[in-house]
Protein backbone atom coordinates (compact mmCIF):
# COMPACT_ATOMS: atom_id res chain seq x y z
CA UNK A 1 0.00 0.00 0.00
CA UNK A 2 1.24 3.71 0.16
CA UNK A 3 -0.29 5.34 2.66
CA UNK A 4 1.67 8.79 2.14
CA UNK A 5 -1.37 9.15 -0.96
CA UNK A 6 -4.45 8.60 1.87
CA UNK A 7 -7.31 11.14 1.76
CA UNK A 8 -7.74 13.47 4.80
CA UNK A 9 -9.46 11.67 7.48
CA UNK A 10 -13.18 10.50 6.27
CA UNK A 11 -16.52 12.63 7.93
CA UNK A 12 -17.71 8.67 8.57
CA UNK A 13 -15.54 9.34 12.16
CA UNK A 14 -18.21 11.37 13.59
CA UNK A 15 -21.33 10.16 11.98
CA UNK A 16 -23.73 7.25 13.76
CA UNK A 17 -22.49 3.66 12.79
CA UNK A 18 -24.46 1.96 10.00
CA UNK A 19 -25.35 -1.46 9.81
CA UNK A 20 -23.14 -3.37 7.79
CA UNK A 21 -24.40 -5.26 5.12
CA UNK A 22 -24.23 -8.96 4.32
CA UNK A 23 -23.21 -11.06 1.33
CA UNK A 24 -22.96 -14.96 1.11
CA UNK A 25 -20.88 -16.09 -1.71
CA UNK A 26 -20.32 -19.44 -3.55
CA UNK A 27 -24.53 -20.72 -3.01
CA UNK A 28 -24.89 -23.46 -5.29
CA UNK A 29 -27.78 -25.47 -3.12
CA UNK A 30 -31.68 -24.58 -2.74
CA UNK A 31 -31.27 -24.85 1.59
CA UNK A 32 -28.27 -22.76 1.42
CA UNK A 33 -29.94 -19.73 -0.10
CA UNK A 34 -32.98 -20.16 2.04
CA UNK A 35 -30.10 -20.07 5.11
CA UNK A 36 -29.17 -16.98 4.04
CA UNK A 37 -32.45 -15.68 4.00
CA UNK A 38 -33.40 -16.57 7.06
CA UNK A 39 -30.18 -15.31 8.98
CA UNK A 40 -31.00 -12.09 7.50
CA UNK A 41 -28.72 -11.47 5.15
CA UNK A 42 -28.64 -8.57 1.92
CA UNK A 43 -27.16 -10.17 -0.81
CA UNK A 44 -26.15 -13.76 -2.11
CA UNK A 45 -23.51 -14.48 -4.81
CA UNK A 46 -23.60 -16.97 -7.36
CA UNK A 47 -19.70 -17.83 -8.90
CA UNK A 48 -19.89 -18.33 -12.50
CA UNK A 49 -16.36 -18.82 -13.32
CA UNK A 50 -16.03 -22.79 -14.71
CA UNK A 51 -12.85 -23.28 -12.62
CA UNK A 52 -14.43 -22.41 -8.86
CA UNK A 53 -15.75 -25.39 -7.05
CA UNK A 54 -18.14 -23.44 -6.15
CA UNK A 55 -19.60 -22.88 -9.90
CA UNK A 56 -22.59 -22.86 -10.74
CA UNK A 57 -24.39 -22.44 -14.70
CA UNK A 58 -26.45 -18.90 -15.26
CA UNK A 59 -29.43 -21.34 -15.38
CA UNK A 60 -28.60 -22.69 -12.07
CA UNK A 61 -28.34 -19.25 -10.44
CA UNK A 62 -31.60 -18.55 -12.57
CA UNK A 63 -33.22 -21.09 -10.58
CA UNK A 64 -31.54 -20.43 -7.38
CA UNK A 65 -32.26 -16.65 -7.62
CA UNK A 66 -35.96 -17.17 -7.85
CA UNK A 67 -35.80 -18.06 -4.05
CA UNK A 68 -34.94 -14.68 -2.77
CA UNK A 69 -37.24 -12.51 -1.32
CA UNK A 70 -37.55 -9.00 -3.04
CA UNK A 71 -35.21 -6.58 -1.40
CA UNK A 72 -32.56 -9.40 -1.40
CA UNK A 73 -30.20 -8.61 -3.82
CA UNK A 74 -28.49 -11.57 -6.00
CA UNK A 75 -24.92 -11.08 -6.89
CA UNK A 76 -23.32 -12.70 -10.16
CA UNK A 77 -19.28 -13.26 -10.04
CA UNK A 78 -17.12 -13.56 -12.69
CA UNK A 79 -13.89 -14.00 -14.07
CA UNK A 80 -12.68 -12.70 -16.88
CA UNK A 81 -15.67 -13.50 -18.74
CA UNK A 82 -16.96 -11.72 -22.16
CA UNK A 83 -19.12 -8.94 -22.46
CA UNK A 84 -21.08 -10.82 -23.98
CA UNK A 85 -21.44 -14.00 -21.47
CA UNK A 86 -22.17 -10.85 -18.88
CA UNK A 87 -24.79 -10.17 -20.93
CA UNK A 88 -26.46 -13.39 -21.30
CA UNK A 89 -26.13 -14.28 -17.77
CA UNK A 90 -27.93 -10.88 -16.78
CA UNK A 91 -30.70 -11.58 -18.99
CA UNK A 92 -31.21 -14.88 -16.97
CA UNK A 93 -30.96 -13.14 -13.58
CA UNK A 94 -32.71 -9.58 -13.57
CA UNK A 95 -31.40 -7.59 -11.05
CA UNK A 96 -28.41 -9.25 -10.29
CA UNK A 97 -25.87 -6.68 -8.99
CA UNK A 98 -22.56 -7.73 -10.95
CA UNK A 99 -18.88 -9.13 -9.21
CA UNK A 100 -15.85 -8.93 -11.63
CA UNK A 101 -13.03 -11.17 -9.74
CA UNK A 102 -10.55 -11.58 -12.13
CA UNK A 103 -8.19 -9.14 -14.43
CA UNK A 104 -10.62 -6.88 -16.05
CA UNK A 105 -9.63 -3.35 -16.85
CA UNK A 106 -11.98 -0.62 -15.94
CA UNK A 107 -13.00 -0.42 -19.29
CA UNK A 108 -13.85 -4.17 -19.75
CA UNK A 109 -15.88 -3.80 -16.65
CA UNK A 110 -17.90 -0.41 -17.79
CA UNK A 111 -18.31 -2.53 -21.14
CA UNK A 112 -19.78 -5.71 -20.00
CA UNK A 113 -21.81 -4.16 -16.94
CA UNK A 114 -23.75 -1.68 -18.88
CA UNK A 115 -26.38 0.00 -16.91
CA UNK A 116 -26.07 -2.30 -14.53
CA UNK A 117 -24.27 -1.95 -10.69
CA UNK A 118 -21.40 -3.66 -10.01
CA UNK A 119 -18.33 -4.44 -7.67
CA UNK A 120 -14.92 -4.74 -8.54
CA UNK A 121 -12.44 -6.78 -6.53
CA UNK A 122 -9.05 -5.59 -5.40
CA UNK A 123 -6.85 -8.50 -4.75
CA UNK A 124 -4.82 -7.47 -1.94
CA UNK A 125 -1.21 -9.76 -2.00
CA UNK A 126 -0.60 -11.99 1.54
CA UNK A 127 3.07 -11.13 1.47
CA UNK A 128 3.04 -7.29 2.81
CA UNK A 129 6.37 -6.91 0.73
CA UNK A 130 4.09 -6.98 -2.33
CA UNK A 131 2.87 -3.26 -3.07
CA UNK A 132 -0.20 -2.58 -3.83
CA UNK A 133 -2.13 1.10 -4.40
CA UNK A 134 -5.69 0.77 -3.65
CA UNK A 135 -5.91 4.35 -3.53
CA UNK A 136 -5.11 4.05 -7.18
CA UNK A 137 -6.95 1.27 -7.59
CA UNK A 138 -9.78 2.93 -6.84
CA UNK A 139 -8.97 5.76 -8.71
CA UNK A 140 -9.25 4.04 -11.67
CA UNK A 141 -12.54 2.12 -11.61
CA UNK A 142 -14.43 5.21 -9.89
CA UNK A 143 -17.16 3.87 -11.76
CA UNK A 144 -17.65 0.82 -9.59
CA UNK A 145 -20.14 0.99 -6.88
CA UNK A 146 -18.17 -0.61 -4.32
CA UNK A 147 -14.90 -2.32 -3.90
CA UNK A 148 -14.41 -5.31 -2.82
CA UNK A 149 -11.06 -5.87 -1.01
CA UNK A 150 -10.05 -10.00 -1.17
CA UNK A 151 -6.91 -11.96 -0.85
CA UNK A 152 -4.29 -12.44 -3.59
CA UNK A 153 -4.36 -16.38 -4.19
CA UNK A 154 -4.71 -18.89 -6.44
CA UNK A 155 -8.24 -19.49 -8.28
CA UNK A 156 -9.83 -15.95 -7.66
CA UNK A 157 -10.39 -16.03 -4.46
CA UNK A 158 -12.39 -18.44 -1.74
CA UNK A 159 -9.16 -19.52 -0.08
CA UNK A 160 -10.02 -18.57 2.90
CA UNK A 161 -6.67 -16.08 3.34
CA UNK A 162 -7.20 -13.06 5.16
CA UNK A 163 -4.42 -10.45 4.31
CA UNK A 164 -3.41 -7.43 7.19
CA UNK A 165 -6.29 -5.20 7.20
CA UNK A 166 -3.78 -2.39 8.60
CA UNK A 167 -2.45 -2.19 5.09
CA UNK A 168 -5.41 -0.76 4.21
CA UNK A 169 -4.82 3.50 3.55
CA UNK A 170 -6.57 5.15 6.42
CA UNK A 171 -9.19 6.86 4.22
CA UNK A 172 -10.21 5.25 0.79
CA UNK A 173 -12.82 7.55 -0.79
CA UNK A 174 -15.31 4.32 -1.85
CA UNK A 175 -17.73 2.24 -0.57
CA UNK A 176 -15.65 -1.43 0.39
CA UNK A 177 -16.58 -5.02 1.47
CA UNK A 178 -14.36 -6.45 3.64
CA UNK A 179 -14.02 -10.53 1.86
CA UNK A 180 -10.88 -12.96 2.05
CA UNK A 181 -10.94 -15.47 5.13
CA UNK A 182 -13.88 -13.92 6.79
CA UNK A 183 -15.13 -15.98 9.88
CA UNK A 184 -17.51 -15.86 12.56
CA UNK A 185 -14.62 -15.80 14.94
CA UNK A 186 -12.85 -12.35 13.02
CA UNK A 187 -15.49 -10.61 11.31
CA UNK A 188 -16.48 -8.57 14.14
CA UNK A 189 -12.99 -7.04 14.42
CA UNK A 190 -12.80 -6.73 10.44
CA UNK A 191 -15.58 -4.61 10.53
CA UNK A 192 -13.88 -2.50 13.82
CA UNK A 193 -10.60 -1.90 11.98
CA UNK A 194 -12.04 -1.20 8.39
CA UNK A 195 -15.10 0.66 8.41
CA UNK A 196 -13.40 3.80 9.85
CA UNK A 197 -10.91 3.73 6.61
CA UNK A 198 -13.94 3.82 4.06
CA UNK A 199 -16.98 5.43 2.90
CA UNK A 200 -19.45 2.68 3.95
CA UNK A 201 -18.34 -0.94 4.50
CA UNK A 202 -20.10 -4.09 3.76
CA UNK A 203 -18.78 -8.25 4.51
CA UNK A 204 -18.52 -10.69 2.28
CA UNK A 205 -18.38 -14.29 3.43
CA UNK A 206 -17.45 -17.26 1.55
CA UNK A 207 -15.20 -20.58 2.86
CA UNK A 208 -16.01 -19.02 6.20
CA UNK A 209 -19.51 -20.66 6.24
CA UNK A 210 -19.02 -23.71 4.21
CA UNK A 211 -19.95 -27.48 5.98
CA UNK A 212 -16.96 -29.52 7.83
CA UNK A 213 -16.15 -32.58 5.75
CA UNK A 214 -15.60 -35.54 8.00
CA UNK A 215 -11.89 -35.65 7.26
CA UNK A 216 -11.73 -31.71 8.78
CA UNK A 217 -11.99 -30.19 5.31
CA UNK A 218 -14.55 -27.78 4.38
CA UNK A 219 -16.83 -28.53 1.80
CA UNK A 220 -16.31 -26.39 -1.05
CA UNK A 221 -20.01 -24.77 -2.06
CA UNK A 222 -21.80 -26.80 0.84
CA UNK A 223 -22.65 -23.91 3.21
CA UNK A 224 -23.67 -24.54 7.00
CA UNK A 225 -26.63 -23.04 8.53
CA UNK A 226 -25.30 -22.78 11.77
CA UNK A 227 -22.12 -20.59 10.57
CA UNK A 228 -24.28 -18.60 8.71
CA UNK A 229 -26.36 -18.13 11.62
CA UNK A 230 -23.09 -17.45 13.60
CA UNK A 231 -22.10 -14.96 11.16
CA UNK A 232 -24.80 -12.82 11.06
CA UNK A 233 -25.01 -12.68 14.70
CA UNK A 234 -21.02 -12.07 14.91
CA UNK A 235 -21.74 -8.78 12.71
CA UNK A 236 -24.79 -7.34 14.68
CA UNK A 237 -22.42 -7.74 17.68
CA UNK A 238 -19.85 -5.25 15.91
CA UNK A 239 -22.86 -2.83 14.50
CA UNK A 240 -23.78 -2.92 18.63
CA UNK A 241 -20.72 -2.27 19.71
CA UNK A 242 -19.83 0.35 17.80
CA UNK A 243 -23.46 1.87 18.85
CA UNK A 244 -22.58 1.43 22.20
CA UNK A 245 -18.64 3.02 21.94
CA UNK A 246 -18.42 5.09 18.86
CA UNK A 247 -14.40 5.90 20.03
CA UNK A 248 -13.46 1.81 19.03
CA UNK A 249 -13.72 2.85 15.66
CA UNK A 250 -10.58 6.14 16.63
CA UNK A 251 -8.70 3.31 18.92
CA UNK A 252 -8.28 0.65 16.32
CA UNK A 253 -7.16 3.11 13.54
């Protein structure tokens, strides 16, 4: 990061703290959706990129979408896919709020989203010898509605990796979501250290919530009700707390 480029201190310091919004990624089964609607949360993502084990067809996250409730937004990722397969997949899934995950220049992204809202990812590298701008970054696809700030690793993300959220620049004039080894156990200080560095910030939970295989493993695109559950509740807890003790969001800057 460089944070000699950071924006003066963000107006968020001394406003009321907002509730952060939710988004389950990598749904591919009927009770998994329905688990996110009933933990309560805003949005659900659907990975269309062939090479995620958590794929799923545009058809499939047709079908899958048409669960939601209205006011529950669905979220379609990809990775370096065509304009055009952005396109088709929209028309299968009105209202889907787009994810690009993969190389995409702002351009490409502006291109294949159309009128349409959508996220861009910043892959943030593990190894904090690794620059990386994301006051630049953000610079140059202004025209994303929110950033989304993941891990650097292999396969576009859902590793599980959480890289140092101090690296973040102290004020990033965006809207973020905080994504890359999210957990029940670490989302609530996520949200403590990050949301004073942003515009408004929003979580984004993948591997985090997925079923234990027997062996210990986690089963890729098999989420767990309970960890959703878990989740949720481990977010409310920061939104409270920061209602309660508006200074934690000055002490952990």
């Amino acid at each position: 990061m460089t944070p000699h480029a950071a924006h003066p201190a963000h107006p968020a310091h001394n406003a009321p703290p907002l509730r952060t919004r939710i988004k389950i990624c990598g749904l591919t089964r009927e009770q998994d959706v329905d688990a996110a609607v009933e933990a309560g949360a805003d949005a659900v993502g659907f990975v269309l990129f062939d090479k995620s084990p958590r794929f799923v067809s545009p058809q499939r996250a047709a079908v899958l979408a048409r669960r939601l409730p209205p006011f529950l937004t669905p979220v379609l990722l990809f990775v370096n896919a065509s304009a055009q397969a952005v396109r088709a997949a929209c028309d299968l899934v009105p209202g889907a709020m787009l994810q690009f995950h993969g190389d995409e220049t702002p351009q490409q992204c502006r291109e294949a989203a159309g009128e349409r809202a959508y996220m861009r990812a910043a892959r943030i590298p593990l190894d904090e010898a690794t620059p990386f701008d994301l006051l630049e970054f953000a610079r140059l696809h202004s025209h994303a509605n929110a950033l989304l700030l993941d891990a650097h690793v292999d396969g576009y993300g859902g590793g599980g990796k959480a890289f140092n959220w101090s690296r973040l620049p102290t004020s990033v004039d965006a809207h973020l979501v905080l994504s890359g080894g999210l957990r029940p156990a670490n989302v609530t200080d996520g949200i403590v250290q990050v949301r004073p560095r942003c515009r408004t910030l929003a979580v984004d939970v993948s591997s985090g919530v997925e079923a234990d295989a027997t062996s210990g493993a986690l089963l890729k695109g098999i989420k767990d009700a309970g960890k959703i559950q878990q989740f949720v509740a481990a977010v409310r807890a920061a939104d409270a707390l920061l209602a309660r003790s508006p200074n934690a969001l000055l002490s952990s800057t």
